[in-house]
PDB file of N, CA and C in Angstrom:
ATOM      1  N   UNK A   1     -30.258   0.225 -46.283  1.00  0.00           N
ATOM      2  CA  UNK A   1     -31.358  -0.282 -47.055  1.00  0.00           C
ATOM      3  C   UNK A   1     -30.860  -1.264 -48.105  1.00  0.00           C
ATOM      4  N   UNK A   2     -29.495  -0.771 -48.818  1.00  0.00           N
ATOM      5  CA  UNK A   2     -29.061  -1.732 -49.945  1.00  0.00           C
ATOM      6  C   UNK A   2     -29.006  -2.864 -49.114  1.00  0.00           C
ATOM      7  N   UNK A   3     -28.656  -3.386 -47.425  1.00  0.00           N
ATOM      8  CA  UNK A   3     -27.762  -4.192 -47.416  1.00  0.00           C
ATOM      9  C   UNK A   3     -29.579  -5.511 -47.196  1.00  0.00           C
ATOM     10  N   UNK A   4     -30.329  -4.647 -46.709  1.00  0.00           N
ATOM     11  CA  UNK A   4     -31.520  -5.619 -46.635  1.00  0.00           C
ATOM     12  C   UNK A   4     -31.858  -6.055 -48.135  1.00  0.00           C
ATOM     13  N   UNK A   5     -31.930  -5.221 -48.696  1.00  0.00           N
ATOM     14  CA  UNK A   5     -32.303  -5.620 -50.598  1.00  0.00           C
ATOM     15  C   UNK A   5     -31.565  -7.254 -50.521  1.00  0.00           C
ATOM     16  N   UNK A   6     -30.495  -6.486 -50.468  1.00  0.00           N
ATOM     17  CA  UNK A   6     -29.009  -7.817 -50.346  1.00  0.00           C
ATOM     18  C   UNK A   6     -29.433  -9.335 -49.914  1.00  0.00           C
ATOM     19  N   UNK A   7     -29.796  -9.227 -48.690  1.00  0.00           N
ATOM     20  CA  UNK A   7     -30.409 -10.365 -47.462  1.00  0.00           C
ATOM     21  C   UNK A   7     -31.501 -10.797 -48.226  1.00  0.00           C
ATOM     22  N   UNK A   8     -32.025 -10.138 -48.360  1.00  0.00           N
ATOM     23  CA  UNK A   8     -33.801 -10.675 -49.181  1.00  0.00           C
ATOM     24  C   UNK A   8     -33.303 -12.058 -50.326  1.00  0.00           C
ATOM     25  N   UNK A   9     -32.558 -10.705 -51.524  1.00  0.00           N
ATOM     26  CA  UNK A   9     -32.265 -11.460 -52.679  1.00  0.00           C
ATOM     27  C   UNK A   9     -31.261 -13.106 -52.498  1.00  0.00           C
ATOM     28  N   UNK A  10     -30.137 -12.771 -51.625  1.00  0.00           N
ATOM     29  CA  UNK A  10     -29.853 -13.666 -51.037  1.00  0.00           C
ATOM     30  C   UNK A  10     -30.694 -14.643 -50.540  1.00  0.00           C
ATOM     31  N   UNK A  11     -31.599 -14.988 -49.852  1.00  0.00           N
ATOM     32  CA  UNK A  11     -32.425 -15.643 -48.864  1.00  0.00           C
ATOM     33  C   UNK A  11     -33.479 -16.214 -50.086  1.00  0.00           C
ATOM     34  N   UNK A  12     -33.778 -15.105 -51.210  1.00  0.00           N
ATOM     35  CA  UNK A  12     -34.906 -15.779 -52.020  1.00  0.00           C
ATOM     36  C   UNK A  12     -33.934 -17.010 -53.054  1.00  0.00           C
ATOM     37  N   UNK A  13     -33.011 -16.565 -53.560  1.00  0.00           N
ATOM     38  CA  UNK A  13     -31.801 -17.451 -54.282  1.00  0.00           C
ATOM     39  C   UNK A  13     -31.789 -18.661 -53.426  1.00  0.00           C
ATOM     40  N   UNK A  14     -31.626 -18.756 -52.358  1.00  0.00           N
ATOM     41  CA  UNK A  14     -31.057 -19.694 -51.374  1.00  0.00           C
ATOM     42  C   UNK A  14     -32.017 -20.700 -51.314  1.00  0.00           C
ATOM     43  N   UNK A  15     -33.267 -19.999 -51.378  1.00  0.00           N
ATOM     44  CA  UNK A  15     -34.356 -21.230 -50.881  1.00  0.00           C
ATOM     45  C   UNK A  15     -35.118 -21.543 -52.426  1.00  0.00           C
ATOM     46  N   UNK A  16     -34.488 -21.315 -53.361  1.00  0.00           N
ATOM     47  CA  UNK A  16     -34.778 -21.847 -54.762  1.00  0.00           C
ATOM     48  C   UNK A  16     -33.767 -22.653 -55.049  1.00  0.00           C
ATOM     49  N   UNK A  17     -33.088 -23.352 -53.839  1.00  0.00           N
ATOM     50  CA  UNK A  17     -31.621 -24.160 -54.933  1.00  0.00           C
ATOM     51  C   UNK A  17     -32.229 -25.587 -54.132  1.00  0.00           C
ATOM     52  N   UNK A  18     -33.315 -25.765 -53.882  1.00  0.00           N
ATOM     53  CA  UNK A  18     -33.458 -26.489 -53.454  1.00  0.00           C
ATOM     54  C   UNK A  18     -34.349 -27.377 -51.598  1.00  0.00           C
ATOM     55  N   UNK A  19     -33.714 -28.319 -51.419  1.00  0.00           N
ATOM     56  CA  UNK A  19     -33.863 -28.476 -49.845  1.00  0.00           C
ATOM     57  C   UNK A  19     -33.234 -27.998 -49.094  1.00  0.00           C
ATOM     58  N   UNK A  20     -31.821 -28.234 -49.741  1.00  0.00           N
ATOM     59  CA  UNK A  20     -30.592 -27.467 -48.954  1.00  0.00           C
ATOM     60  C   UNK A  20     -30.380 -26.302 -48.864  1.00  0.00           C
ATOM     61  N   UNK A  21     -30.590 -25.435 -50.232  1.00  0.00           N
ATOM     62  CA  UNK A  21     -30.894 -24.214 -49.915  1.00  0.00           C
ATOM     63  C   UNK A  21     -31.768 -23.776 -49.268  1.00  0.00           C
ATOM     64  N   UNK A  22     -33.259 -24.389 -49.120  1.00  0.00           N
ATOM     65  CA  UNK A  22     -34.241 -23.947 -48.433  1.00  0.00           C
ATOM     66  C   UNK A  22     -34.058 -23.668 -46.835  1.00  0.00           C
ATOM     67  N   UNK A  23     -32.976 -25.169 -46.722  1.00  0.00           N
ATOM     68  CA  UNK A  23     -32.699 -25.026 -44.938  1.00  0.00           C
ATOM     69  C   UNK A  23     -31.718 -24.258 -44.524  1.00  0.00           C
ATOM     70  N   UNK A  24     -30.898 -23.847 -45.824  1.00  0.00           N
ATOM     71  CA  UNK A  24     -29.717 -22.557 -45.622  1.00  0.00           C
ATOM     72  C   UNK A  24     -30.513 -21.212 -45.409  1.00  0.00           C
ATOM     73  N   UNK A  25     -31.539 -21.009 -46.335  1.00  0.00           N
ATOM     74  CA  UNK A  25     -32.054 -19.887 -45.976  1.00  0.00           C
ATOM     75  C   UNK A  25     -32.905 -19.461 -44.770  1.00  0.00           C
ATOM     76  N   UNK A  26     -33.902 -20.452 -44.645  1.00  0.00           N
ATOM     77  CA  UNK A  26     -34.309 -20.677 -42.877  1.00  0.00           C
ATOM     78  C   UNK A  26     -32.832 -20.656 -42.083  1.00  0.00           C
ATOM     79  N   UNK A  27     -31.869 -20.978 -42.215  1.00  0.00           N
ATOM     80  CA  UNK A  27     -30.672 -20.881 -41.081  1.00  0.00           C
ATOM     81  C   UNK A  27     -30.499 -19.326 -40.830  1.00  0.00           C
ATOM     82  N   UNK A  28     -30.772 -18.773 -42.260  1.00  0.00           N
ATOM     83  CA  UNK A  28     -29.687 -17.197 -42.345  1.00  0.00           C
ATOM     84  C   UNK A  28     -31.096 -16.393 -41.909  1.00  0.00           C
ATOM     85  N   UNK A  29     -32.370 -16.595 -42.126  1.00  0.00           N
ATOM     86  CA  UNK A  29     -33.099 -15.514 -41.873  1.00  0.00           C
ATOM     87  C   UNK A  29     -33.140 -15.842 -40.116  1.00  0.00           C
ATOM     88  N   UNK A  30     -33.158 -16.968 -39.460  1.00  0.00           N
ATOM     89  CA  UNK A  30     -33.203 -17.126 -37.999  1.00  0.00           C
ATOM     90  C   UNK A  30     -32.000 -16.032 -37.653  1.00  0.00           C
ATOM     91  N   UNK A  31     -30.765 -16.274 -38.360  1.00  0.00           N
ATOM     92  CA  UNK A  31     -29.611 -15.488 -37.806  1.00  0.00           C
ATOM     93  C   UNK A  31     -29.828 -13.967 -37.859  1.00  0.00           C
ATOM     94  N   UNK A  32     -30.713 -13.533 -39.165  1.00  0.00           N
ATOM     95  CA  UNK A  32     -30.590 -12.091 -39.268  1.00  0.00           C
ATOM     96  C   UNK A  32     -31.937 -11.554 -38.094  1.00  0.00           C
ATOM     97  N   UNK A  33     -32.765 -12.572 -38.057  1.00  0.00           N
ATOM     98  CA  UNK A  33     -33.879 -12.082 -36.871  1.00  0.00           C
ATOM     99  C   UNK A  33     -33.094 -11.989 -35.502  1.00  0.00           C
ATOM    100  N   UNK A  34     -31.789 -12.818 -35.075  1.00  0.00           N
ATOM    101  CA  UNK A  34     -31.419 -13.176 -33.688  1.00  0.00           C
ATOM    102  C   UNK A  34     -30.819 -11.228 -33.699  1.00  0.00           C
ATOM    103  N   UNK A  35     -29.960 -11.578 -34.567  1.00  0.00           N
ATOM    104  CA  UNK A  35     -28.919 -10.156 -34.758  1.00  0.00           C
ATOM    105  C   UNK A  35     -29.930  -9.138 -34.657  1.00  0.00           C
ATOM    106  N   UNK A  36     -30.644  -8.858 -35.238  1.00  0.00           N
ATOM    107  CA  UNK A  36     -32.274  -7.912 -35.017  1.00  0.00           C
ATOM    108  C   UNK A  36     -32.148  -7.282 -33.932  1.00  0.00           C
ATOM    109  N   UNK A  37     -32.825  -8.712 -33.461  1.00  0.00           N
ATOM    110  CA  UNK A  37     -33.221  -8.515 -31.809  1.00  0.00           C
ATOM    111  C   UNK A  37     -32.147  -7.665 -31.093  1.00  0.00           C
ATOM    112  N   UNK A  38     -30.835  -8.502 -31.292  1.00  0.00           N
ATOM    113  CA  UNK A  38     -30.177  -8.298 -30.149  1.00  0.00           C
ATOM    114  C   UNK A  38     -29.665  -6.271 -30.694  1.00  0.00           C
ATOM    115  N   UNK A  39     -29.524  -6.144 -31.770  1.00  0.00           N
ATOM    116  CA  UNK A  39     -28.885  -4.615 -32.064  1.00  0.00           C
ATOM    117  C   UNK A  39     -30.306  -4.086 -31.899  1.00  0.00           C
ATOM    118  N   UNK A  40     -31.571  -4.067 -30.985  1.00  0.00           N
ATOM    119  CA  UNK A  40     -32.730  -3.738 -30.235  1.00  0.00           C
ATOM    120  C   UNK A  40     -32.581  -3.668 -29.043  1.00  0.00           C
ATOM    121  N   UNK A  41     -31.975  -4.166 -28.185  1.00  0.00           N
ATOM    122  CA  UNK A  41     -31.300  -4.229 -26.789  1.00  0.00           C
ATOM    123  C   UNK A  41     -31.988  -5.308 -26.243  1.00  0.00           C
ATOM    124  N   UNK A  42     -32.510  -6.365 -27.047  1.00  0.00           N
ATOM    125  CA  UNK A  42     -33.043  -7.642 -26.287  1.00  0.00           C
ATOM    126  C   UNK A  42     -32.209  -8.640 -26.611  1.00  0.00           C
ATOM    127  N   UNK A  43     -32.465  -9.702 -26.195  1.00  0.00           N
ATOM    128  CA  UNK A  43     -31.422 -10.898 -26.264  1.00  0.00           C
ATOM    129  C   UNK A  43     -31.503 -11.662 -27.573  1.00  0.00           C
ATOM    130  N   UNK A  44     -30.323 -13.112 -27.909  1.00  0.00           N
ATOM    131  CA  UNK A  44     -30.903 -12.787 -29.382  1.00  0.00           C
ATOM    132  C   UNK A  44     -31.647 -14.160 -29.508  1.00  0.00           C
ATOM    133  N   UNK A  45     -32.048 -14.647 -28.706  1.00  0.00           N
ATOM    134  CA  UNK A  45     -32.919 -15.761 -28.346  1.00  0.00           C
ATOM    135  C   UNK A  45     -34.204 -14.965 -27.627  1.00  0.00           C
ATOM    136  N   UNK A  46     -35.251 -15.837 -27.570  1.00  0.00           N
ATOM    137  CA  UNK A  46     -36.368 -15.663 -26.992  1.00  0.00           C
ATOM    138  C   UNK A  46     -37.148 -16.645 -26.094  1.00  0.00           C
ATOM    139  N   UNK A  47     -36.382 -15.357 -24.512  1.00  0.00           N
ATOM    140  CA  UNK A  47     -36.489 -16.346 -23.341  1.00  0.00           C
ATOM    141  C   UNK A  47     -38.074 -16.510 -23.137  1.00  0.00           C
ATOM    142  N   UNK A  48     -38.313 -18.211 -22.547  1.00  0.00           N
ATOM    143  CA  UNK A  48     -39.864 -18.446 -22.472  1.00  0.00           C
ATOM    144  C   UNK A  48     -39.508 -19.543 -21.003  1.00  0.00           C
ATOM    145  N   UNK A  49     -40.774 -18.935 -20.815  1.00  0.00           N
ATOM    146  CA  UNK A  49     -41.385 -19.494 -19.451  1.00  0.00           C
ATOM    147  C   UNK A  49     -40.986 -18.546 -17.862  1.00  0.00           C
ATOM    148  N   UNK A  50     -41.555 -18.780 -17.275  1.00  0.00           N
ATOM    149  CA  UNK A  50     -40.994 -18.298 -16.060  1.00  0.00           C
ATOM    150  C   UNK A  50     -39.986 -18.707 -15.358  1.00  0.00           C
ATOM    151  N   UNK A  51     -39.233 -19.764 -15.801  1.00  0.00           N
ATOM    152  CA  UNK A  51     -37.878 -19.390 -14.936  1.00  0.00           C
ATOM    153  C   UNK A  51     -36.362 -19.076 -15.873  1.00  0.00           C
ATOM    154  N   UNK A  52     -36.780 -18.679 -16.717  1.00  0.00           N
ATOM    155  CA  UNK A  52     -35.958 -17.365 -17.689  1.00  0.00           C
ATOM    156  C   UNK A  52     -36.535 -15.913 -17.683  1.00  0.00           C
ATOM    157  N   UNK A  53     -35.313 -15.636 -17.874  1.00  0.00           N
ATOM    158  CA  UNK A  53     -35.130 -14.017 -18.031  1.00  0.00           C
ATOM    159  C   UNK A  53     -33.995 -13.568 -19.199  1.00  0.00           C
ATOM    160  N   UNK A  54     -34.447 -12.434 -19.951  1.00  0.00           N
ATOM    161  CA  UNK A  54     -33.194 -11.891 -20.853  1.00  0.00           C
ATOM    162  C   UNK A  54     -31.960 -11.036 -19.875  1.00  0.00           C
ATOM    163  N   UNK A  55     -30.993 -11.551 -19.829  1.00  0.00           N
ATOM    164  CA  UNK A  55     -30.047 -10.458 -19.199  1.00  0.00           C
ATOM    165  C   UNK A  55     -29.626  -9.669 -20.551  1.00  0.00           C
ATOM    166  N   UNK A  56     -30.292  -8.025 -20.493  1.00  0.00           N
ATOM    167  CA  UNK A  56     -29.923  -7.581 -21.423  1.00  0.00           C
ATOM    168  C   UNK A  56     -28.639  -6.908 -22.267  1.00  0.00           C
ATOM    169  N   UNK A  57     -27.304  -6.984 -20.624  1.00  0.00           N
ATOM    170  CA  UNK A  57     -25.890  -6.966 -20.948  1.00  0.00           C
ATOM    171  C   UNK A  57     -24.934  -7.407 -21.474  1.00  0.00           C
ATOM    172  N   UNK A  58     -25.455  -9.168 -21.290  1.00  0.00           N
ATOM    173  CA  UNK A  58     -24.876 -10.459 -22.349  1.00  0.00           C
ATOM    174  C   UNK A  58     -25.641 -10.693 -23.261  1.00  0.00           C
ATOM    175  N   UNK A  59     -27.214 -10.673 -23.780  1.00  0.00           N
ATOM    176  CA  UNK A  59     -27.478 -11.191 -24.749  1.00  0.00           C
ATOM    177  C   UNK A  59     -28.316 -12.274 -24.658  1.00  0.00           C
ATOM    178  N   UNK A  60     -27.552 -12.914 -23.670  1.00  0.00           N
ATOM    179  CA  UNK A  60     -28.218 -14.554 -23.403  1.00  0.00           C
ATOM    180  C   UNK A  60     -29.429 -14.607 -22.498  1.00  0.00           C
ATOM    181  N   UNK A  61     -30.293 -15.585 -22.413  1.00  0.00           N
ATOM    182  CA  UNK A  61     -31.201 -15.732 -21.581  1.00  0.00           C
ATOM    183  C   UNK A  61     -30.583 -16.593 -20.320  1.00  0.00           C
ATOM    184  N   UNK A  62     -31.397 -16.221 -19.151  1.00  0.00           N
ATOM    185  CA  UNK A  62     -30.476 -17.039 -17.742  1.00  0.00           C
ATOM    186  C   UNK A  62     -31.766 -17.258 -17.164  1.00  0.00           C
ATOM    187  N   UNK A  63     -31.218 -17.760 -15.903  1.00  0.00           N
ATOM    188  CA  UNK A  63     -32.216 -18.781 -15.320  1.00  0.00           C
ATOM    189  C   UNK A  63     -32.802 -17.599 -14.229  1.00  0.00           C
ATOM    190  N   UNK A  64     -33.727 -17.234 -13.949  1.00  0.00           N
ATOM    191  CA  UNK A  64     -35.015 -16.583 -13.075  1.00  0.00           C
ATOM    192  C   UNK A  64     -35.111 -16.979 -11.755  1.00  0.00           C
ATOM    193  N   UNK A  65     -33.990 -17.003 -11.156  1.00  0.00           N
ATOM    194  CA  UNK A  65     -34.760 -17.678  -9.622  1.00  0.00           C
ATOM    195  C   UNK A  65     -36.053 -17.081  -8.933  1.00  0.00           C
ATOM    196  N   UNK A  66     -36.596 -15.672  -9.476  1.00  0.00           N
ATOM    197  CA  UNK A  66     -37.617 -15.151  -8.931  1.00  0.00           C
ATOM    198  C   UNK A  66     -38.948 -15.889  -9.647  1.00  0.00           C
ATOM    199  N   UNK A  67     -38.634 -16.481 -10.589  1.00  0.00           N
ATOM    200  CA  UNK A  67     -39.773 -16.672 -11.850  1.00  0.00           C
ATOM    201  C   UNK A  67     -41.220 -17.574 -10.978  1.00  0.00           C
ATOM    202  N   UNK A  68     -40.542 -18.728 -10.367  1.00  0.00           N
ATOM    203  CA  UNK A  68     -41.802 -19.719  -9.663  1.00  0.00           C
ATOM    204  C   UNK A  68     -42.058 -18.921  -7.856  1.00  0.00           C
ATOM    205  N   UNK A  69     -41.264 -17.621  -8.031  1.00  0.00           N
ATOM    206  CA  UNK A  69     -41.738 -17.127  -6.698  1.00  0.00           C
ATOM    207  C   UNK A  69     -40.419 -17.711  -5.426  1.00  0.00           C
ATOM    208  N   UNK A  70     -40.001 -17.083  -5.027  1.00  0.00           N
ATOM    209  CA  UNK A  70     -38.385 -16.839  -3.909  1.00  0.00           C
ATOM    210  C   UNK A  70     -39.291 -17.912  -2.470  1.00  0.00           C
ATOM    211  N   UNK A  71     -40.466 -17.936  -2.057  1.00  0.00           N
ATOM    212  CA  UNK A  71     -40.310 -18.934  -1.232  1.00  0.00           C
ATOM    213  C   UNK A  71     -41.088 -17.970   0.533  1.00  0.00           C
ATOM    214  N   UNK A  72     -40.785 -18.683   1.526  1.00  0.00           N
ATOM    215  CA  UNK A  72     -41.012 -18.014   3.198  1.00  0.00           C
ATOM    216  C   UNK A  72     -39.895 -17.504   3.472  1.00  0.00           C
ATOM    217  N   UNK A  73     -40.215 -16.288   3.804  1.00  0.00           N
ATOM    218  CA  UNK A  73     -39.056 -15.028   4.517  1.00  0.00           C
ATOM    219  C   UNK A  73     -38.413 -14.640   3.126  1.00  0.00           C
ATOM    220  N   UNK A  74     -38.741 -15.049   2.251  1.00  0.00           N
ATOM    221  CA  UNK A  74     -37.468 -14.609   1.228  1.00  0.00           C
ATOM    222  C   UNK A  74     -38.468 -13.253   0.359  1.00  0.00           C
ATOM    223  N   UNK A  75     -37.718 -12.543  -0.481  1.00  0.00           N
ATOM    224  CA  UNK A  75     -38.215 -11.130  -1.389  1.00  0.00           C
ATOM    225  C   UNK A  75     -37.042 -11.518  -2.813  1.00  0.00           C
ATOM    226  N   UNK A  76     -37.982 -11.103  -4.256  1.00  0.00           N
ATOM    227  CA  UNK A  76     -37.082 -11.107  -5.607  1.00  0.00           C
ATOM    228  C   UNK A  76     -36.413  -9.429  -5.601  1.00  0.00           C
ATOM    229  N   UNK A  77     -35.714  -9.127  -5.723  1.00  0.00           N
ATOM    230  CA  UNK A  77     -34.792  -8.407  -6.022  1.00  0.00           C
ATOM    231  C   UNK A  77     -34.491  -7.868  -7.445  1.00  0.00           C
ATOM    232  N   UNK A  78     -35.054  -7.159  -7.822  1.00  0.00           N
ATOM    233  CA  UNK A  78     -35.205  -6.962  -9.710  1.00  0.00           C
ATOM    234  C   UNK A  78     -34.555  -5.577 -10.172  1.00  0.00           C
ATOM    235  N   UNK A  79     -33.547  -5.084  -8.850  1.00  0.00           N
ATOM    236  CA  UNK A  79     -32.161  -3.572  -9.399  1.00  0.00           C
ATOM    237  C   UNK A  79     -31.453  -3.930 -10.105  1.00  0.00           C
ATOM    238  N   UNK A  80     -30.967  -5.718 -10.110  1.00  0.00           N
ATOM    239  CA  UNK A  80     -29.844  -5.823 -11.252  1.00  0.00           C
ATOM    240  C   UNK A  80     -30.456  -6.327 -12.822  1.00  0.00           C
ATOM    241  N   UNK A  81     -29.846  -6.472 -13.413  1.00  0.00           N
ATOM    242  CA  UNK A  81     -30.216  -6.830 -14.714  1.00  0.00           C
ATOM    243  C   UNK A  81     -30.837  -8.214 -14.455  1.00  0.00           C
ATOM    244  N   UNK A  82     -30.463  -9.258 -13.434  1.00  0.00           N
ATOM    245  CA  UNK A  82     -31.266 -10.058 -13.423  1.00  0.00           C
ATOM    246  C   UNK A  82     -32.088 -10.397 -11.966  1.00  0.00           C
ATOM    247  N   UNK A  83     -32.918 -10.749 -11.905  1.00  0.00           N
ATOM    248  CA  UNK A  83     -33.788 -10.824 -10.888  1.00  0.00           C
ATOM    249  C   UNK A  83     -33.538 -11.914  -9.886  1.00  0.00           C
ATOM    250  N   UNK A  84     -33.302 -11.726  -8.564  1.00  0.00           N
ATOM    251  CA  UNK A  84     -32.686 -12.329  -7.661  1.00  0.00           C
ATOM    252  C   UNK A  84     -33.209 -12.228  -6.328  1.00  0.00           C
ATOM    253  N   UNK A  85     -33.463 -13.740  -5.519  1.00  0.00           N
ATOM    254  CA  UNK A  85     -34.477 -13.744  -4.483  1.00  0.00           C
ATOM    255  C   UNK A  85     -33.348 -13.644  -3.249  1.00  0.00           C
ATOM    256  N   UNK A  86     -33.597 -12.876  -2.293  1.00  0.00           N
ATOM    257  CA  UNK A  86     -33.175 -12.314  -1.189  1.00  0.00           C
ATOM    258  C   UNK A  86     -33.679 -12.557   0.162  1.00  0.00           C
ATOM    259  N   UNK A  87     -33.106 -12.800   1.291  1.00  0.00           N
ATOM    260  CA  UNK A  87     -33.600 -13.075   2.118  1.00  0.00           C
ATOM    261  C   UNK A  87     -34.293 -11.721   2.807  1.00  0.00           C
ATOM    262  N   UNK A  88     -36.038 -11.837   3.234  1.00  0.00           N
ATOM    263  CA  UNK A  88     -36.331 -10.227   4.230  1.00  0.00           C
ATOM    264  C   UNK A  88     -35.454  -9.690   4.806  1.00  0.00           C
ATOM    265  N   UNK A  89     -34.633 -10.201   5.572  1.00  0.00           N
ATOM    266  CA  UNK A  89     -33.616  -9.579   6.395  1.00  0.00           C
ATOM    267  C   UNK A  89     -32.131  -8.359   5.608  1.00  0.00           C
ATOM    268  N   UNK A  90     -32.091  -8.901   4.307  1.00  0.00           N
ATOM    269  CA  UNK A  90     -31.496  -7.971   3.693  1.00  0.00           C
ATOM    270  C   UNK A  90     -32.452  -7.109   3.128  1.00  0.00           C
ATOM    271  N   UNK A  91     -31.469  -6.004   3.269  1.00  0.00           N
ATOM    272  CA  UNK A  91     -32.227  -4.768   2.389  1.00  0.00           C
ATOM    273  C   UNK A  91     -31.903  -4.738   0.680  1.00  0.00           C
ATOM    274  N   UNK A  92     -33.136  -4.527  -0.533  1.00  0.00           N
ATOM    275  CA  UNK A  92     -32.670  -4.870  -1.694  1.00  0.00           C
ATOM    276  C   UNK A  92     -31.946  -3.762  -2.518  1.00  0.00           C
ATOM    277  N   UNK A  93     -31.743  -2.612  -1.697  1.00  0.00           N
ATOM    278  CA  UNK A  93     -30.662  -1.686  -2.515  1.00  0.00           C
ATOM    279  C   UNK A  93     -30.092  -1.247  -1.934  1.00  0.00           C
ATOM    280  N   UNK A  94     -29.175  -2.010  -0.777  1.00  0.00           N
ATOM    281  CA  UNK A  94     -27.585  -2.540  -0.564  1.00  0.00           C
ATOM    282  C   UNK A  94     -27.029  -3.014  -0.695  1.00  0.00           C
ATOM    283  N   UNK A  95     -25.573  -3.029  -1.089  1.00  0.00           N
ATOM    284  CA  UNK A  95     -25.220  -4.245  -1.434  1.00  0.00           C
ATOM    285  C   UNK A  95     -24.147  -4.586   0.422  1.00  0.00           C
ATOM    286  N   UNK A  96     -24.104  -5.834   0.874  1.00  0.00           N
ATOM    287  CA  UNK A  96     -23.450  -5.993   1.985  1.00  0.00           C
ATOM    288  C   UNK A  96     -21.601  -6.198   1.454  1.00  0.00           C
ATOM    289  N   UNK A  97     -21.449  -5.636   2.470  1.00  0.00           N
ATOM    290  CA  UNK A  97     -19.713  -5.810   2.175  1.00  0.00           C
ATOM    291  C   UNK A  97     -19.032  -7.366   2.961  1.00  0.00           C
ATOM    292  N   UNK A  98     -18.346  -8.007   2.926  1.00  0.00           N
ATOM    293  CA  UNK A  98     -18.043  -8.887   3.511  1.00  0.00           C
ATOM    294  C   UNK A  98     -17.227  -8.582   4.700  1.00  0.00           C
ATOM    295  N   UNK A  99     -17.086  -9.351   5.876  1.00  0.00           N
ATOM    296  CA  UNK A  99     -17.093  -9.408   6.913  1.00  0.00           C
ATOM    297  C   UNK A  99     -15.222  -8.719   7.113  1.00  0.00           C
ATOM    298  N   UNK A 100     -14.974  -7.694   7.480  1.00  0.00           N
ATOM    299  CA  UNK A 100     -13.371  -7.877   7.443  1.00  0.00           C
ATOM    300  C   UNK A 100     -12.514  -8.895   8.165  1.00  0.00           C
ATOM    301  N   UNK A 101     -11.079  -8.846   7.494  1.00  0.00           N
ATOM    302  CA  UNK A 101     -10.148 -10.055   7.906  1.00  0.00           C
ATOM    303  C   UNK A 101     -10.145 -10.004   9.469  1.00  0.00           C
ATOM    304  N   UNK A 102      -9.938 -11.482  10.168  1.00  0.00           N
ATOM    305  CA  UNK A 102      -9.329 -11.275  11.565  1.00  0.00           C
ATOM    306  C   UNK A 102      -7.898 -10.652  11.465  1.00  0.00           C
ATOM    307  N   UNK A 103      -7.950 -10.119  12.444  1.00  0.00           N
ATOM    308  CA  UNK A 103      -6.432  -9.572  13.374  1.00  0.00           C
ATOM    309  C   UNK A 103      -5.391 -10.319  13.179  1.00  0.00           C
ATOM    310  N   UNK A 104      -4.580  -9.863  12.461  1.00  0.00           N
ATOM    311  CA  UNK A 104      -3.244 -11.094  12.575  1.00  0.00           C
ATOM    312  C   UNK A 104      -2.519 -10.731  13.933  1.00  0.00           C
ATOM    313  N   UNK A 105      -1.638 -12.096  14.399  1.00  0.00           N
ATOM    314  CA  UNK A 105      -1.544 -11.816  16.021  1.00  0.00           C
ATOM    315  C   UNK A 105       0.148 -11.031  15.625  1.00  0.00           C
ATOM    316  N   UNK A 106       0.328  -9.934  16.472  1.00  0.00           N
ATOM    317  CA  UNK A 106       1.676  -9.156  16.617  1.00  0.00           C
ATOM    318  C   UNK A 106       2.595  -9.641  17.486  1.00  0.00           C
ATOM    319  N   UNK A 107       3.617 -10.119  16.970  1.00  0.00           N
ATOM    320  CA  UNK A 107       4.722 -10.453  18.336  1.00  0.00           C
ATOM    321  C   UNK A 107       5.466  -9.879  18.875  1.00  0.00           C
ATOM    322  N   UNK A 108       5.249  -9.589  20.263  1.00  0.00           N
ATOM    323  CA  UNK A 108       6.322  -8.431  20.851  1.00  0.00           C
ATOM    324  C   UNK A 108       8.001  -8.325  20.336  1.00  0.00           C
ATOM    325  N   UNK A 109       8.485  -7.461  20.120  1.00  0.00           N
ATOM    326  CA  UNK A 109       9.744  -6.799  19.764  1.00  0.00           C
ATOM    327  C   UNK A 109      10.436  -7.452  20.684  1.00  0.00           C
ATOM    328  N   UNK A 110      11.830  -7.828  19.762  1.00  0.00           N
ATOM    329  CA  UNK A 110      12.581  -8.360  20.604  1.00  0.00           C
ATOM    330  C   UNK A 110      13.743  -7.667  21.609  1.00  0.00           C
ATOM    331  N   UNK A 111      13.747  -7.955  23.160  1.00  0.00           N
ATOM    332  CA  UNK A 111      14.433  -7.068  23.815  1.00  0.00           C
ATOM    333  C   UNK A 111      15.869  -6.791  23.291  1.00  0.00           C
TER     334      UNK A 111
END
C-alpha cells in the first residue's frame, strides 16, 4: 500500500513540474498500468483487433492466424496458448511426430 501512496505522490509531483513533467508522468503511469496488467496474467499491452492475440506466457501480443477465419478444409486450433489454423486432416490434440530418418546403407564386412 505504502508503495502505491509512493507512485501517486510521485506521479502528482511529476506532472506539476511542468510539460515535461506532465509527459514524465503520463510515461510512468502507462508503465505502472502495463506492469498491472501483466502481474494479472494478461499481456502488458492491449492486443486489438482480430488478428492479435495475448500470448499469456511471453507477455506480448502476436499475430492470430485464426482471427479473419483459417480458410477451405482448414480448422483454428486454440490448445496452445496461441491460436493456430490447421489443416481438417490433422487431428487438433495431436501433436504429429516427424517422419523418421532413412536407412543408412550397411556395407558388407570385409572377407
Amino acid at each position: 500500500m505504502n508503495r502505491r501512496l509512493a507512485t501517486l505522490a510521485l506521479l502528482a509531483l511529476a506532472g506539476c513540474a511542468g510539460k515535461e513533467g506532465g509527459a514524465i508522468a503520463l510515461a510512468l503511469w502507462g508503465m505502472v498500468g502495463s506492469f498491472a496488467s501483466r502481474a494479472a496474467g494478461g499481456c502488458y499491452a492491449v492486443c486489438e483487433g482480430v488478428g492479435q492475440v495475448c500470448n499469456t506466457e511471453t507477455g506480448f501480443c502476436e499475430h492470430n492466424p485464426c482471427g479473419p477465419g483459417c480458410g477451405d478444409s482448414r480448422h483454428c486450433d486454440v490448445r496452445g496458448p496461441v491460436p493456430v489454423c490447421i489443416a481438417d486432416s490433422e487431428p487438433a490434440d495431436l501433436t504429429q511426430a516427424p517422419p523418421p530418418p532413412p536407412e543408412l546403407p550397411i556395407a558388407a564386412p570385409p572377407p
